[in-house]
PDB file of N, CA and C in Angstrom:
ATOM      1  N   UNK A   1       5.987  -3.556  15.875  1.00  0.00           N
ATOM      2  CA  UNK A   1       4.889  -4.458  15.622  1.00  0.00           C
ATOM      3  C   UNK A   1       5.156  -5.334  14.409  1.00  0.00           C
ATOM      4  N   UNK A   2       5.645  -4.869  13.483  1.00  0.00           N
ATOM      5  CA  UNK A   2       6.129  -5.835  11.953  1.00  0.00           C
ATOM      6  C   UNK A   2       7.176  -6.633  12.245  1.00  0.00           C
ATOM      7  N   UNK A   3       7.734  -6.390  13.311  1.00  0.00           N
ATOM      8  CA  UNK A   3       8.903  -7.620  13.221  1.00  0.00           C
ATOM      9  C   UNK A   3       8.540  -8.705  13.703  1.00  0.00           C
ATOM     10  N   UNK A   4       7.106  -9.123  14.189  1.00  0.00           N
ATOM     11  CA  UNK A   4       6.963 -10.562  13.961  1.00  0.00           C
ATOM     12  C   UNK A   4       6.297 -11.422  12.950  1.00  0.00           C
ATOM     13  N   UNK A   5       6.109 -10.664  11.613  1.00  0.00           N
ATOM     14  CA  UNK A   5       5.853 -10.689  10.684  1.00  0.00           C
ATOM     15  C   UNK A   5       6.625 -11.368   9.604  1.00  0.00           C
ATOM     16  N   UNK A   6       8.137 -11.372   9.670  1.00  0.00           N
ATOM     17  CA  UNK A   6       8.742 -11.678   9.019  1.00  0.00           C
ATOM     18  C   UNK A   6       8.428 -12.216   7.378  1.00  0.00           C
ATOM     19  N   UNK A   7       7.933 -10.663   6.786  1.00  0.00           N
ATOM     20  CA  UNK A   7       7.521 -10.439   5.632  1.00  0.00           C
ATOM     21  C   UNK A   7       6.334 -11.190   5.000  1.00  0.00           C
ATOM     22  N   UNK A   8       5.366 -11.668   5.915  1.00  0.00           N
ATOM     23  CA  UNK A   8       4.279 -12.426   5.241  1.00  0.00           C
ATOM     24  C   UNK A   8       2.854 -11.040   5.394  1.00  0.00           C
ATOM     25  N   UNK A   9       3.454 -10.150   5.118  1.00  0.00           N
ATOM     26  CA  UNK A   9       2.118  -8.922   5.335  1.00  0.00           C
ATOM     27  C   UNK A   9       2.466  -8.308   3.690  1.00  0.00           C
ATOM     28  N   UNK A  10       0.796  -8.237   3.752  1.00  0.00           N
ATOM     29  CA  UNK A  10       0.336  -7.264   2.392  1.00  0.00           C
ATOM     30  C   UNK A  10      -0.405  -6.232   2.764  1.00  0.00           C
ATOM     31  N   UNK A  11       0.324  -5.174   2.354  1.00  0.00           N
ATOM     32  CA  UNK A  11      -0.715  -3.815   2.736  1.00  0.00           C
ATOM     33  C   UNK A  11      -1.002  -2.908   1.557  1.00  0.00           C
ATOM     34  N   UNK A  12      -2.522  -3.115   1.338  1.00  0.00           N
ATOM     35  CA  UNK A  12      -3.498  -1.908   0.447  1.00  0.00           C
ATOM     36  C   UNK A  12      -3.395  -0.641   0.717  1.00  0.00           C
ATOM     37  N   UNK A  13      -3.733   0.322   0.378  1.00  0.00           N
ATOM     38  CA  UNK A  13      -4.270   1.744   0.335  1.00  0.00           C
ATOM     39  C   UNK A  13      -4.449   2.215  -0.712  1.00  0.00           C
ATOM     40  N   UNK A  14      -6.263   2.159  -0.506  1.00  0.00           N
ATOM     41  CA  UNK A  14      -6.568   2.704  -1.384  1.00  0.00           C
ATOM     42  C   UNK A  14      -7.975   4.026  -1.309  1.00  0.00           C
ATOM     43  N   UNK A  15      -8.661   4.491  -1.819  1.00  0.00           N
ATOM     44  CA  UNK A  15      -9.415   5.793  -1.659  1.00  0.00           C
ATOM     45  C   UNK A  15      -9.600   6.751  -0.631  1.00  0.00           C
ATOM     46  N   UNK A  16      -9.244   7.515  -0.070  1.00  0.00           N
ATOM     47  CA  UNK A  16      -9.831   7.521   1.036  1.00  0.00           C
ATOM     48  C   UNK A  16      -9.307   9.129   1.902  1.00  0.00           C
ATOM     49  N   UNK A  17      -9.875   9.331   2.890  1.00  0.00           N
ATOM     50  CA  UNK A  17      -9.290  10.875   3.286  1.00  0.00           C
ATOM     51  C   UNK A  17      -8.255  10.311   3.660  1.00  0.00           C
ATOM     52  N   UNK A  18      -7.745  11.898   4.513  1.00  0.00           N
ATOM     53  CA  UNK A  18      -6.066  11.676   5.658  1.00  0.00           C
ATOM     54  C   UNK A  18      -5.145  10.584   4.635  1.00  0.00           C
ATOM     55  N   UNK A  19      -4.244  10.670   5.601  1.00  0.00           N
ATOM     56  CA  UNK A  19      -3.110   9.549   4.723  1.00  0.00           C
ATOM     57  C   UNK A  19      -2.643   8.534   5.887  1.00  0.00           C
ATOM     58  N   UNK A  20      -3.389   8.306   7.104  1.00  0.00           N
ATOM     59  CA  UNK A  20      -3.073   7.527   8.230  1.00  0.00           C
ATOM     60  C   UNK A  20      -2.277   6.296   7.558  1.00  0.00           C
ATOM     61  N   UNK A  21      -2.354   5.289   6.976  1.00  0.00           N
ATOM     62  CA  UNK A  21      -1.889   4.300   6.265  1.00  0.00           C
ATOM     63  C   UNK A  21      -0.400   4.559   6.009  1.00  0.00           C
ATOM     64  N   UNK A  22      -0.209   5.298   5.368  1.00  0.00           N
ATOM     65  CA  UNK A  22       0.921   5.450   4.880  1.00  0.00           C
ATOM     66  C   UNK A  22       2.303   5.551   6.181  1.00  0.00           C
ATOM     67  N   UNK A  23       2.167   5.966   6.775  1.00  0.00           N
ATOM     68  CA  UNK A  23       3.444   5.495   8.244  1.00  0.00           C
ATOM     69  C   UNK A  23       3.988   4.188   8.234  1.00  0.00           C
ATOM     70  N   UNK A  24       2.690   3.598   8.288  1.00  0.00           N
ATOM     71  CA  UNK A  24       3.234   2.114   8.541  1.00  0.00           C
ATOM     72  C   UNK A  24       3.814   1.346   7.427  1.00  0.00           C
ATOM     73  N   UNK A  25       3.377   1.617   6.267  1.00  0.00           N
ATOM     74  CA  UNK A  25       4.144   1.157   5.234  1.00  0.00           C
ATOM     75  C   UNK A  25       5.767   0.690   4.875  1.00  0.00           C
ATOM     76  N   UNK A  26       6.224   1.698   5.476  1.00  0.00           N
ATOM     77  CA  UNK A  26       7.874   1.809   5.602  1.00  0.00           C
ATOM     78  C   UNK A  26       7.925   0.603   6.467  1.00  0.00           C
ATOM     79  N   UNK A  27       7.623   0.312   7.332  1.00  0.00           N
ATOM     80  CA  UNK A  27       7.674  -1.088   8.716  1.00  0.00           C
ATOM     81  C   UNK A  27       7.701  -2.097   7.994  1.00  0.00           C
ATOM     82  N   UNK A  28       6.144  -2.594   6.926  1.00  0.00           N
ATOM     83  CA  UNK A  28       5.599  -3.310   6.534  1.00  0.00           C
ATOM     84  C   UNK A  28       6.713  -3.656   5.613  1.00  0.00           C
ATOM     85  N   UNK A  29       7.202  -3.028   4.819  1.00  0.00           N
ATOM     86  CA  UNK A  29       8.160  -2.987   3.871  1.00  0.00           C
ATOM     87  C   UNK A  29       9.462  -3.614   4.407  1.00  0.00           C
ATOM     88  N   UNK A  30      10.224  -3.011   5.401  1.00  0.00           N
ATOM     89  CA  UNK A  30      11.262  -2.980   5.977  1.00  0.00           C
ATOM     90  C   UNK A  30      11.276  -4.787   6.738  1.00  0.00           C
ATOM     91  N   UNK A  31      10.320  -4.815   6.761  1.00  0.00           N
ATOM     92  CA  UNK A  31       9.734  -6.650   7.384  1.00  0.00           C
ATOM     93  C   UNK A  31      10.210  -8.049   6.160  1.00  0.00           C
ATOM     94  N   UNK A  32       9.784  -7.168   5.294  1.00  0.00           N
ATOM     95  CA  UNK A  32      10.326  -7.952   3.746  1.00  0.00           C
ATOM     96  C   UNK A  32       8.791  -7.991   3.206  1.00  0.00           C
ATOM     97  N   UNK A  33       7.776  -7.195   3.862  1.00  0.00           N
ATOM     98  CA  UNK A  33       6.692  -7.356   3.218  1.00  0.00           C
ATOM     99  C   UNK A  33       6.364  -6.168   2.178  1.00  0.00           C
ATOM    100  N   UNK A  34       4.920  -6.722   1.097  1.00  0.00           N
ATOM    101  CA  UNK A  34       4.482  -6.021  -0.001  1.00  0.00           C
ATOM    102  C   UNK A  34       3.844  -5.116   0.458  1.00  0.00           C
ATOM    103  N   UNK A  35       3.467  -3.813  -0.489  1.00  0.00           N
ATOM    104  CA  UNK A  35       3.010  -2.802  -0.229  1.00  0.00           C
ATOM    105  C   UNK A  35       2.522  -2.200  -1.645  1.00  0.00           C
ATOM    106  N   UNK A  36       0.975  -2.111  -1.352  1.00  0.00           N
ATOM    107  CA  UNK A  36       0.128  -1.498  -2.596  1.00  0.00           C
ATOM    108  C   UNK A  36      -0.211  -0.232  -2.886  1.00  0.00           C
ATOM    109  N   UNK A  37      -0.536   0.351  -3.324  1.00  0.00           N
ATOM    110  CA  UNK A  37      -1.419   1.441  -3.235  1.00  0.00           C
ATOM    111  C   UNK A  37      -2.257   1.262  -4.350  1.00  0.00           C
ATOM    112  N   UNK A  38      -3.155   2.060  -4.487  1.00  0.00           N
ATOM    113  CA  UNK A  38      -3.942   2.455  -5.738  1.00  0.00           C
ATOM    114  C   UNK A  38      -3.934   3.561  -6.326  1.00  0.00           C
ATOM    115  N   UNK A  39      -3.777   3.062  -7.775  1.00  0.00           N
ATOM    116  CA  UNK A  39      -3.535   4.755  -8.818  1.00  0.00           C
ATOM    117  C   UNK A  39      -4.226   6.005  -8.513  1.00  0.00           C
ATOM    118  N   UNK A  40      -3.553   7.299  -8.207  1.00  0.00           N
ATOM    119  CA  UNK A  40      -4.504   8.082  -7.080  1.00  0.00           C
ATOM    120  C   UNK A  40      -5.334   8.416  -8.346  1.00  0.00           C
ATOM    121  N   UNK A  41      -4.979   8.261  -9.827  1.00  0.00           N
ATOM    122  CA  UNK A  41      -5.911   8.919 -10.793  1.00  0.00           C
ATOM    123  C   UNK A  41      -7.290   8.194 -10.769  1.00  0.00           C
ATOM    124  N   UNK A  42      -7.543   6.655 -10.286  1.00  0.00           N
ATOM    125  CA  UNK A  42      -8.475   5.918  -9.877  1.00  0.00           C
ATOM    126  C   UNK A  42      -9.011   5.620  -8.909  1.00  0.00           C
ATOM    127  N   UNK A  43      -9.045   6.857  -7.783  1.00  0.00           N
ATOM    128  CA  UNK A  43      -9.520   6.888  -6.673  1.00  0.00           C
ATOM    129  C   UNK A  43     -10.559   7.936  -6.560  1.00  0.00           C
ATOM    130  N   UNK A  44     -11.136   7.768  -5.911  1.00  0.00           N
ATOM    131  CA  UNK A  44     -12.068   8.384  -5.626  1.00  0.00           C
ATOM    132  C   UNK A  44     -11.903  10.095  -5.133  1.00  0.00           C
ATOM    133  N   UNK A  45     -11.378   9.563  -4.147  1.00  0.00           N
ATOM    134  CA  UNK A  45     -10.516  10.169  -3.038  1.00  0.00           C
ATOM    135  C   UNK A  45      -9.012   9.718  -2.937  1.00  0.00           C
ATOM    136  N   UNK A  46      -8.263  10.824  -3.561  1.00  0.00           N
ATOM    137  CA  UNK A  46      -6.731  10.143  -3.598  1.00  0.00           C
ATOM    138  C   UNK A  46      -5.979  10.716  -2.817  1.00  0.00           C
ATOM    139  N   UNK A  47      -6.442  11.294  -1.602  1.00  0.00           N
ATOM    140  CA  UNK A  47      -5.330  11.832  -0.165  1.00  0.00           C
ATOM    141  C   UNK A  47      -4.478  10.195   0.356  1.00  0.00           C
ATOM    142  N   UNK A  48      -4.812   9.127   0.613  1.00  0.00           N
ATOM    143  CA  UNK A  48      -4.553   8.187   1.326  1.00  0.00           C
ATOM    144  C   UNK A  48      -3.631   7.616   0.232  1.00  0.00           C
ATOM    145  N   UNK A  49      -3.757   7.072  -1.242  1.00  0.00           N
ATOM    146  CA  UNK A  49      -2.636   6.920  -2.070  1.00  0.00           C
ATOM    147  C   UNK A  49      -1.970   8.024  -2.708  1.00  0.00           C
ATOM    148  N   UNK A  50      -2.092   8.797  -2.549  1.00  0.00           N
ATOM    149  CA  UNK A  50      -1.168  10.180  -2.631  1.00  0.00           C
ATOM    150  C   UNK A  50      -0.078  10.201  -1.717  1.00  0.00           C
ATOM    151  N   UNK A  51      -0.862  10.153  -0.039  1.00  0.00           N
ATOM    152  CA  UNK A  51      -0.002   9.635   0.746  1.00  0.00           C
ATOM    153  C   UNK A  51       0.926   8.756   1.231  1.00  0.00           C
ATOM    154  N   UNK A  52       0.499   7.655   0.536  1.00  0.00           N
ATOM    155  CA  UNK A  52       1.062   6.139   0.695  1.00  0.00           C
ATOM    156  C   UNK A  52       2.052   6.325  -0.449  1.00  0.00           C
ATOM    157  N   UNK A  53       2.227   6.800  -1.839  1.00  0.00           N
ATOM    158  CA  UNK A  53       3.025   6.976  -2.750  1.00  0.00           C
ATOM    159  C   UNK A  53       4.291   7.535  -2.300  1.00  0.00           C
ATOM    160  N   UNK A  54       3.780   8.911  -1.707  1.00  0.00           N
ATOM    161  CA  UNK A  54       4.563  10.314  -1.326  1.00  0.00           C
ATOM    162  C   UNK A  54       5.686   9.349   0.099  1.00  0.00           C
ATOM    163  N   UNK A  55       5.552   8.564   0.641  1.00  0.00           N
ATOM    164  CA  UNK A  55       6.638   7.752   1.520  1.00  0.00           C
ATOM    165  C   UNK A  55       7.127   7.100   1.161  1.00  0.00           C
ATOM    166  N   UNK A  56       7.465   6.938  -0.095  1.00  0.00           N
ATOM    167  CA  UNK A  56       8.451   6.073  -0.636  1.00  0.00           C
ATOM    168  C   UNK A  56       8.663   4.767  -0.522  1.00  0.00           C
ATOM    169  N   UNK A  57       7.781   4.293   0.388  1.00  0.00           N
ATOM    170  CA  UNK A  57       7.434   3.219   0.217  1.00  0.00           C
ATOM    171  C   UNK A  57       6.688   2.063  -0.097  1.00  0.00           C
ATOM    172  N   UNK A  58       6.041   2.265  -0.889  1.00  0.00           N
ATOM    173  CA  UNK A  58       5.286   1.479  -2.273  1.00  0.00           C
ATOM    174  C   UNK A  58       5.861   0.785  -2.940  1.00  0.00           C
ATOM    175  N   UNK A  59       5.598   0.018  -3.175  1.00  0.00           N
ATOM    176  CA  UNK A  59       5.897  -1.459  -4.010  1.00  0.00           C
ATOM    177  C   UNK A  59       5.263  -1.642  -5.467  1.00  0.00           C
ATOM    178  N   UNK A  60       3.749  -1.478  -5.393  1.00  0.00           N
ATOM    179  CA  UNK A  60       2.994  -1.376  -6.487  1.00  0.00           C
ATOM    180  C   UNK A  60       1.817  -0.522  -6.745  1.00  0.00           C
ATOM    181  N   UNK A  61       2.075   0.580  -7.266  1.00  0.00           N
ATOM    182  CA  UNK A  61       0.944   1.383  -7.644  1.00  0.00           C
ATOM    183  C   UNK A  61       0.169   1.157  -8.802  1.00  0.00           C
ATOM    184  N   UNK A  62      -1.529   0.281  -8.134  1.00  0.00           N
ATOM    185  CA  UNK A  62      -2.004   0.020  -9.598  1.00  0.00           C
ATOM    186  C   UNK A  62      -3.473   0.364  -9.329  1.00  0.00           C
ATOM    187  N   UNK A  63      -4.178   0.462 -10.580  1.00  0.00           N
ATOM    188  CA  UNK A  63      -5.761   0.082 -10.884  1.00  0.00           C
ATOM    189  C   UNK A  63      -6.233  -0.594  -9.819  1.00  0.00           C
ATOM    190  N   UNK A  64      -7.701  -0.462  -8.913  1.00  0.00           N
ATOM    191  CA  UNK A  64      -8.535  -1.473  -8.280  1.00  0.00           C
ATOM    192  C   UNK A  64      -8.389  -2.640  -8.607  1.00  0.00           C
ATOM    193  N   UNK A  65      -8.705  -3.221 -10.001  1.00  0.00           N
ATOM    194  CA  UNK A  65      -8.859  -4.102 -10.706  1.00  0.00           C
ATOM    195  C   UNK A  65      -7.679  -4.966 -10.755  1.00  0.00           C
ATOM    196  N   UNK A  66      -6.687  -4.615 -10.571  1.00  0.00           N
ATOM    197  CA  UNK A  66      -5.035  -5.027 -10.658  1.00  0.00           C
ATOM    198  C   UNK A  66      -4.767  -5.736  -9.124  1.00  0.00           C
ATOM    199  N   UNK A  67      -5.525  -5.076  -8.328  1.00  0.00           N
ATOM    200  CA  UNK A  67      -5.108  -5.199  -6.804  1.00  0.00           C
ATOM    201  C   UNK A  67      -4.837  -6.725  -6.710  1.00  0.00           C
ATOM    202  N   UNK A  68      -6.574  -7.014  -6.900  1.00  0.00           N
ATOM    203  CA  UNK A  68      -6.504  -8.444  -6.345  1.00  0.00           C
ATOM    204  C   UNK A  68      -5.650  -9.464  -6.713  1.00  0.00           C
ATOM    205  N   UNK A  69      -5.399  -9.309  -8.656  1.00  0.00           N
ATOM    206  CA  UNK A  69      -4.689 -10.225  -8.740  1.00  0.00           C
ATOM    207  C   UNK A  69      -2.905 -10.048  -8.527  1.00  0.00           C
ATOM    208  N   UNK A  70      -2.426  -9.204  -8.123  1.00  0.00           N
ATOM    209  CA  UNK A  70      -1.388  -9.236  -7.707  1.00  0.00           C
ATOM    210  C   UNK A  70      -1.532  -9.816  -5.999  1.00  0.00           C
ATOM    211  N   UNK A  71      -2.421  -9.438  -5.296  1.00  0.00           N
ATOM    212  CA  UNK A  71      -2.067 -10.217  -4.295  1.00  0.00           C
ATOM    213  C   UNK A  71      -1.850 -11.810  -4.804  1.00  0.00           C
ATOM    214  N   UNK A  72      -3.193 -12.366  -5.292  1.00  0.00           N
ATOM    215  CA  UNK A  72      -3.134 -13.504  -5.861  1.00  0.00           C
ATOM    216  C   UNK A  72      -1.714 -13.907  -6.369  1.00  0.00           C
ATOM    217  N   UNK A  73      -0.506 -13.467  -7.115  1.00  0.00           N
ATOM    218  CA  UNK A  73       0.176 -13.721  -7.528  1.00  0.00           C
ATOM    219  C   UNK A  73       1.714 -13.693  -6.611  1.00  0.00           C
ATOM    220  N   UNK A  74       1.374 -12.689  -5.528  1.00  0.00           N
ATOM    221  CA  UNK A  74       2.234 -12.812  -4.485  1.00  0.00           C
ATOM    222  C   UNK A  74       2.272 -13.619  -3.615  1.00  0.00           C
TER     223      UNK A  74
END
């Protein structure tokens, strides 16, 4: 599914149960695209960036507050 993407995808994860998110990340990545998570210490619920961390494929682990403007800057 990411390879018609050709790296224009940004993917979040942030609070939340399960770690469903995190699979696809590696794709998203592998596309030439970015990949977020959120600091699991600033989550609510940190199974889903715990998860998204724990695959090695993360790009930027930051603060809520950080999110937006890094998309902005990407």
């Amino acid at each position: 599914m990411t390879e018609h993407w050709h790296g224009r995808l940004v993917a979040v994860i942030v609070s939340g149960y399960d770690g469903d998110g995190a699979e696809a990340l590696c794709g998203i990545r592998e596309c030439g695209g970015v990949t977020i998570a959120q600091l699991p210490t600033s989550a609510l619920q940190s199974d889903m960036p715990d998860s998204a961390i724990a695959s090695g494929c993360v790009d930027f682990i930051l603060r809520p507050e950080r999110i937006a403007a890094k998309i902005a800057e990407i």
